[in-house]
N, C-alpha and C. Protein backbone atom coordinates (compact mmCIF):
# COMPACT_ATOMS: atom_id res chain seq x y z
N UNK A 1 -32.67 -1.76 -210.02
CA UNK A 1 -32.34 -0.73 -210.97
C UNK A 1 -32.05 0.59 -210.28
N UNK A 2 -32.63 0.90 -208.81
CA UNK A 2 -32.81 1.87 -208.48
C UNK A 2 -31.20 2.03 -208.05
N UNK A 3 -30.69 0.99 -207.66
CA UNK A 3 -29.10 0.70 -207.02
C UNK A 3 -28.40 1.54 -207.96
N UNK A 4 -28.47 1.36 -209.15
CA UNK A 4 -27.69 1.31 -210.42
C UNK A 4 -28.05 2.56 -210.49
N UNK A 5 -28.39 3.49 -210.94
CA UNK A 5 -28.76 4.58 -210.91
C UNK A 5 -28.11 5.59 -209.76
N UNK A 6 -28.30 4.92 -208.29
CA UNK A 6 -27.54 5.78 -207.48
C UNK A 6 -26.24 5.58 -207.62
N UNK A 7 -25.35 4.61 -207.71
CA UNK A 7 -24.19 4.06 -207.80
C UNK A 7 -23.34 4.63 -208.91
N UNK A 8 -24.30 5.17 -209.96
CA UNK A 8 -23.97 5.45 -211.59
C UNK A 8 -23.81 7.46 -210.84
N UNK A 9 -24.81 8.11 -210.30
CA UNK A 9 -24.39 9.41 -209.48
C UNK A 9 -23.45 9.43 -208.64
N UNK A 10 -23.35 8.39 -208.06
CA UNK A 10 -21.89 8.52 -206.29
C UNK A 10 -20.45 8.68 -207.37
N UNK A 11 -20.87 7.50 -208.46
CA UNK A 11 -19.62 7.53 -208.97
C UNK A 11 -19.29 8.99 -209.94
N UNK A 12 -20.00 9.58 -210.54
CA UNK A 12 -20.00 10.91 -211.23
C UNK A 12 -19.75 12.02 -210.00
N UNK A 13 -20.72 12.13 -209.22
CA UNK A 13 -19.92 12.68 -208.07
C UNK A 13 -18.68 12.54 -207.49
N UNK A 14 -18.07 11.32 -207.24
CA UNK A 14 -16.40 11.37 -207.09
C UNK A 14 -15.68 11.53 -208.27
N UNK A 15 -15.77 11.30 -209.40
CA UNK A 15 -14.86 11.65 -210.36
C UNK A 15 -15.17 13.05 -210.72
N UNK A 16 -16.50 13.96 -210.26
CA UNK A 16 -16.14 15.60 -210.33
C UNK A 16 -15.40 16.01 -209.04
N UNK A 17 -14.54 15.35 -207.87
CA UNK A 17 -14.26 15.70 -206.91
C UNK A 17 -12.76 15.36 -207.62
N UNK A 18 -12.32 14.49 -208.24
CA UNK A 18 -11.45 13.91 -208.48
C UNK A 18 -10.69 14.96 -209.75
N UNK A 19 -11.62 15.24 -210.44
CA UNK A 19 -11.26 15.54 -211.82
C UNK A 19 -11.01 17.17 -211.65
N UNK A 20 -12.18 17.22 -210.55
CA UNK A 20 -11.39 18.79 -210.10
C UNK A 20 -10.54 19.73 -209.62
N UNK A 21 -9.95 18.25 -208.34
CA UNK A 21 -8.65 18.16 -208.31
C UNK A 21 -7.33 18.42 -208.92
N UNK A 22 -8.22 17.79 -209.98
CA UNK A 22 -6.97 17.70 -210.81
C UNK A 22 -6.79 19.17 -211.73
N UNK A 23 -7.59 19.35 -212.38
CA UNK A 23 -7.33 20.42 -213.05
C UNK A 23 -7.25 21.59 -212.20
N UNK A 24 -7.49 21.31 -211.12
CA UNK A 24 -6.78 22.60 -209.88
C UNK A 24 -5.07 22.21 -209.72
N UNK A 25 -4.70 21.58 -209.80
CA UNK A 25 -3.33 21.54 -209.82
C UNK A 25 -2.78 21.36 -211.07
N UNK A 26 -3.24 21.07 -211.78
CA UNK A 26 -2.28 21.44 -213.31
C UNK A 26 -2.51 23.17 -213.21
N UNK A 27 -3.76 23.87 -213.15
CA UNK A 27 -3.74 25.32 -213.00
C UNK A 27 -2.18 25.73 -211.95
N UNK A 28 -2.78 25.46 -211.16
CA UNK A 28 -2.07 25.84 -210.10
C UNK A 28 -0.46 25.55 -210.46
N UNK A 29 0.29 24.55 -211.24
CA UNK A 29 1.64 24.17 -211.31
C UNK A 29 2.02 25.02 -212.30
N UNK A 30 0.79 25.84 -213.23
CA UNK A 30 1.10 26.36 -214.35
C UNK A 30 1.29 27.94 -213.65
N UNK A 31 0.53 28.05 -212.72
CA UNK A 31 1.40 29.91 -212.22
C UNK A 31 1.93 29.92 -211.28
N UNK A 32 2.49 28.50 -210.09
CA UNK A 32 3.30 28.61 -209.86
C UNK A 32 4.69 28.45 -210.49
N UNK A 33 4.81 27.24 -210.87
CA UNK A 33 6.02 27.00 -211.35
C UNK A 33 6.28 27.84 -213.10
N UNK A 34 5.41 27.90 -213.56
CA UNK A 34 5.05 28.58 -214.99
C UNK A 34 5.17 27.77 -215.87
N UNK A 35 4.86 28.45 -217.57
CA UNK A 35 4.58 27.22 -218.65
C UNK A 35 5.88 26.57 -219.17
N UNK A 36 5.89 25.89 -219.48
CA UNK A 36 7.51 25.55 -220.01
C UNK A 36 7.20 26.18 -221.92
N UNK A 37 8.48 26.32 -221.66
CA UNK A 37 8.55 26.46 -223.47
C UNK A 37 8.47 25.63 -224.64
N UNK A 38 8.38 24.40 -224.36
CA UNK A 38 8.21 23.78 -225.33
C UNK A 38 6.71 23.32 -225.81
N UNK A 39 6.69 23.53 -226.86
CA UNK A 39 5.33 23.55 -227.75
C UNK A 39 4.82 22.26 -227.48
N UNK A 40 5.19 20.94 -227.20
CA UNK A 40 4.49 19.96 -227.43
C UNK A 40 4.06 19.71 -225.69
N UNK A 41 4.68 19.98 -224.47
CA UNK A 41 3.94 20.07 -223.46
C UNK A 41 3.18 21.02 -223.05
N UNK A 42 2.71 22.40 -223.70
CA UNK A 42 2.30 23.17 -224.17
C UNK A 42 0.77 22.93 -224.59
N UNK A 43 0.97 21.66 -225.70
CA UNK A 43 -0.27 21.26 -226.24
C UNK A 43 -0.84 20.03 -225.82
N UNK A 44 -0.34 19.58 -224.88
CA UNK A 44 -0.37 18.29 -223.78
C UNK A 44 -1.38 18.65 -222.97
N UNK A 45 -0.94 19.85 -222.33
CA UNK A 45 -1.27 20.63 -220.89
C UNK A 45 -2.63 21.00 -221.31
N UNK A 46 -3.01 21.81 -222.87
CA UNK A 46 -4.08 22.28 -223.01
C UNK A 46 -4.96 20.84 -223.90
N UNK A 47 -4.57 19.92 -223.92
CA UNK A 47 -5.61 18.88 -224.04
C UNK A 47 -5.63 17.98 -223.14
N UNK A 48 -5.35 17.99 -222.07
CA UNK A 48 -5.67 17.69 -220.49
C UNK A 48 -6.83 18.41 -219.80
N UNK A 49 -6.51 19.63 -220.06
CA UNK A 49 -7.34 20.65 -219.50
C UNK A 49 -8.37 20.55 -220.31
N UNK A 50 -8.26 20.28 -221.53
CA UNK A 50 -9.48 20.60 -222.31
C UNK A 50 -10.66 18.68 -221.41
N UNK A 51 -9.75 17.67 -221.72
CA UNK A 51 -10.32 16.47 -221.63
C UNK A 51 -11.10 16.77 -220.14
N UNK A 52 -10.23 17.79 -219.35
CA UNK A 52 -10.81 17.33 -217.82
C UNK A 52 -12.18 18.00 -217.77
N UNK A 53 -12.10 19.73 -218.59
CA UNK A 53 -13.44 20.18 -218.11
C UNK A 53 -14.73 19.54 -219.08
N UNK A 54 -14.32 18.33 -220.04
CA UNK A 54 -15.41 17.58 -220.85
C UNK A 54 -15.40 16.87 -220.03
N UNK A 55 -14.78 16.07 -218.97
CA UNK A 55 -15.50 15.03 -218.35
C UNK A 55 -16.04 15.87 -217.00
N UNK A 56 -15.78 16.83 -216.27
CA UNK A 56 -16.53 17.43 -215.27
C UNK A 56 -18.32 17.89 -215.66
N UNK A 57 -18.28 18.86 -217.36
CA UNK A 57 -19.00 18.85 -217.82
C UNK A 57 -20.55 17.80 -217.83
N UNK A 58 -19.55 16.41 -218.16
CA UNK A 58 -20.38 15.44 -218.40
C UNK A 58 -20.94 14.77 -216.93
N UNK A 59 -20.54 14.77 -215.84
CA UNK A 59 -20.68 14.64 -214.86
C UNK A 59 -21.63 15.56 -214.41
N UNK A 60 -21.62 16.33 -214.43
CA UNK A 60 -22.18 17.67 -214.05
C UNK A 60 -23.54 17.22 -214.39
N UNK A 61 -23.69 17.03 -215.30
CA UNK A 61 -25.47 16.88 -216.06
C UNK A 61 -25.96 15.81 -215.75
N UNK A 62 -24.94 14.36 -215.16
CA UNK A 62 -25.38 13.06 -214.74
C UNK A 62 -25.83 13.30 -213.58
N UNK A 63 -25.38 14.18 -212.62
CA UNK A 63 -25.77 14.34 -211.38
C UNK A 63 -26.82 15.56 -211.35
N UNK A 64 -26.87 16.93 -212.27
CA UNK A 64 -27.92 18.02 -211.23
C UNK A 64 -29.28 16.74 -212.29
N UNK A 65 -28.92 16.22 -213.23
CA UNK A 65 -30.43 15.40 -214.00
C UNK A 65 -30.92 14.46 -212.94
N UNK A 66 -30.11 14.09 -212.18
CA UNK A 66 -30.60 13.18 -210.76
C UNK A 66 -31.41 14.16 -210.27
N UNK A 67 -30.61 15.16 -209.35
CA UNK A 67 -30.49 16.14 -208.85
C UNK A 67 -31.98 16.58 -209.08
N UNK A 68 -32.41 17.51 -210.08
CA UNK A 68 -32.99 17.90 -210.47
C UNK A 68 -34.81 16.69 -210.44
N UNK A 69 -34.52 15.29 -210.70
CA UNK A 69 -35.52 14.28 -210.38
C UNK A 69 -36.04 13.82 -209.71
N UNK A 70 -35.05 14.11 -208.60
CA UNK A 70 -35.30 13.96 -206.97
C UNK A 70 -35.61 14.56 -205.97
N UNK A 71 -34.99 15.51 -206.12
CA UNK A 71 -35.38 16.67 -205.11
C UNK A 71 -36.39 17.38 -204.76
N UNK A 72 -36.66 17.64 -203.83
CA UNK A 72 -37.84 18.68 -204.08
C UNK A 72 -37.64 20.11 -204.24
N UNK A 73 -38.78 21.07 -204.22
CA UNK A 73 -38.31 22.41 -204.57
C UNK A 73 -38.13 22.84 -203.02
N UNK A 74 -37.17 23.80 -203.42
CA UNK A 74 -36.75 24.25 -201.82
C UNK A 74 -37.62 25.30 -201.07
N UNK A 75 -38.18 26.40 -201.95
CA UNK A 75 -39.03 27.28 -201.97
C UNK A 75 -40.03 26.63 -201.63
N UNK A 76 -41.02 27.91 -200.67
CA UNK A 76 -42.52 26.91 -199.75
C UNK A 76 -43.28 27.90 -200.04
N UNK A 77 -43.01 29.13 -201.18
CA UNK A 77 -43.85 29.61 -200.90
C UNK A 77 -45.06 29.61 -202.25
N UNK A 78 -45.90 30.12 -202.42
CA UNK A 78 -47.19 29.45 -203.61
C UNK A 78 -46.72 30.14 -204.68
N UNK A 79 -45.94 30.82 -205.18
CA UNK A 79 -45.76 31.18 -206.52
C UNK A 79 -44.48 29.68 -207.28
N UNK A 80 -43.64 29.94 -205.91
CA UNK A 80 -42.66 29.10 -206.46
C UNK A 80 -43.46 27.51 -206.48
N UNK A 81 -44.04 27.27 -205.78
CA UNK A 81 -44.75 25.45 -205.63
C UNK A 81 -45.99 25.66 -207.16
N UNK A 82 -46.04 26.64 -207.36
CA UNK A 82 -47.36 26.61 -208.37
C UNK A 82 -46.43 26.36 -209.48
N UNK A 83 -45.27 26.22 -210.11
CA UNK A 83 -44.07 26.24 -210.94
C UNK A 83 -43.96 25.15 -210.84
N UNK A 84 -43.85 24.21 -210.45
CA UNK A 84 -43.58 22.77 -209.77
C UNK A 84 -44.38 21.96 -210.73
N UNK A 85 -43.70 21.00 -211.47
CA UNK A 85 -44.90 19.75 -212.15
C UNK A 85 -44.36 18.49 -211.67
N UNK A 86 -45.19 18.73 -210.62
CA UNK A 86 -45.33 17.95 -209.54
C UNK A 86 -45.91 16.11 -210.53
N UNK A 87 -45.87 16.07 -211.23
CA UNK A 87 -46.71 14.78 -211.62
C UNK A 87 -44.95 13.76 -211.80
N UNK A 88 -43.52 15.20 -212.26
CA UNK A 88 -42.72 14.44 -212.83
C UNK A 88 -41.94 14.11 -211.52
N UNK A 89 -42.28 14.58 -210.54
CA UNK A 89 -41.64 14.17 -209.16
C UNK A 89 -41.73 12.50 -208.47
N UNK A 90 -40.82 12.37 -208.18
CA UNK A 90 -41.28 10.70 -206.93
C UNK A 90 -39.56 11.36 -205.94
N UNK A 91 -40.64 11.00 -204.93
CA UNK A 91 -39.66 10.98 -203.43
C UNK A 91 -38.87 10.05 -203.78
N UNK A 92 -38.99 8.88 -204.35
CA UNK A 92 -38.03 7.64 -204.48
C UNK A 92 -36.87 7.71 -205.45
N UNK A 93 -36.78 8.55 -206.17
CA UNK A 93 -36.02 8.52 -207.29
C UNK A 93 -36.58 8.01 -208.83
N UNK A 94 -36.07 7.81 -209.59
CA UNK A 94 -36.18 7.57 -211.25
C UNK A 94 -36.58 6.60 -210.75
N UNK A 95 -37.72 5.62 -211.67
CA UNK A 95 -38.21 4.50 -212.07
C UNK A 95 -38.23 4.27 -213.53
């Protein structure tokens, strides 16, 4: 299970590498080259853009919720470790 779980983050992690890509170059084609005038690629362009930052979004929360389960705190010093509920931590990941 533990496989599945990492495999289910690598893959959310490349499709926010992917997806960001992408909506960096639709930006980017839109002030270089500029918008076209017609209304229906117009409303193409902005439900692309809209679809890409809902799936980066959604990615986003699959991975810092790993992120956030796994890690430890970076801070060493006793105010920040006293913040810590340490009971919801495992070095190993989700079980």
């Amino acid at each position: 299970m533990v496989a599945d779980s990492d495999s289910k983050v690598a893959w959310h992690r490349a499709q926010l590498k992917k997806n960001r890509a992408a909506l960096k170059q639709i930006e980017t084609a839109r002030f270089t080259i500029g918008e076209s005038a017609d209304a229906r690629a117009i409303e193409r362009s902005k439900r692309q853009v809209a679809e890409l930052l809902l799936k980066i979004r959604e990615s986003e929360q699959v991975v810092g919720q790993h992120d956030k389960q796994t890690r430890r705190p970076l801070a060493t010093d006793l105010r920040s470790l006293s913040n810590v509920a340490w009971r919801n931590w495992t070095g190993n990941g989700p079980r």
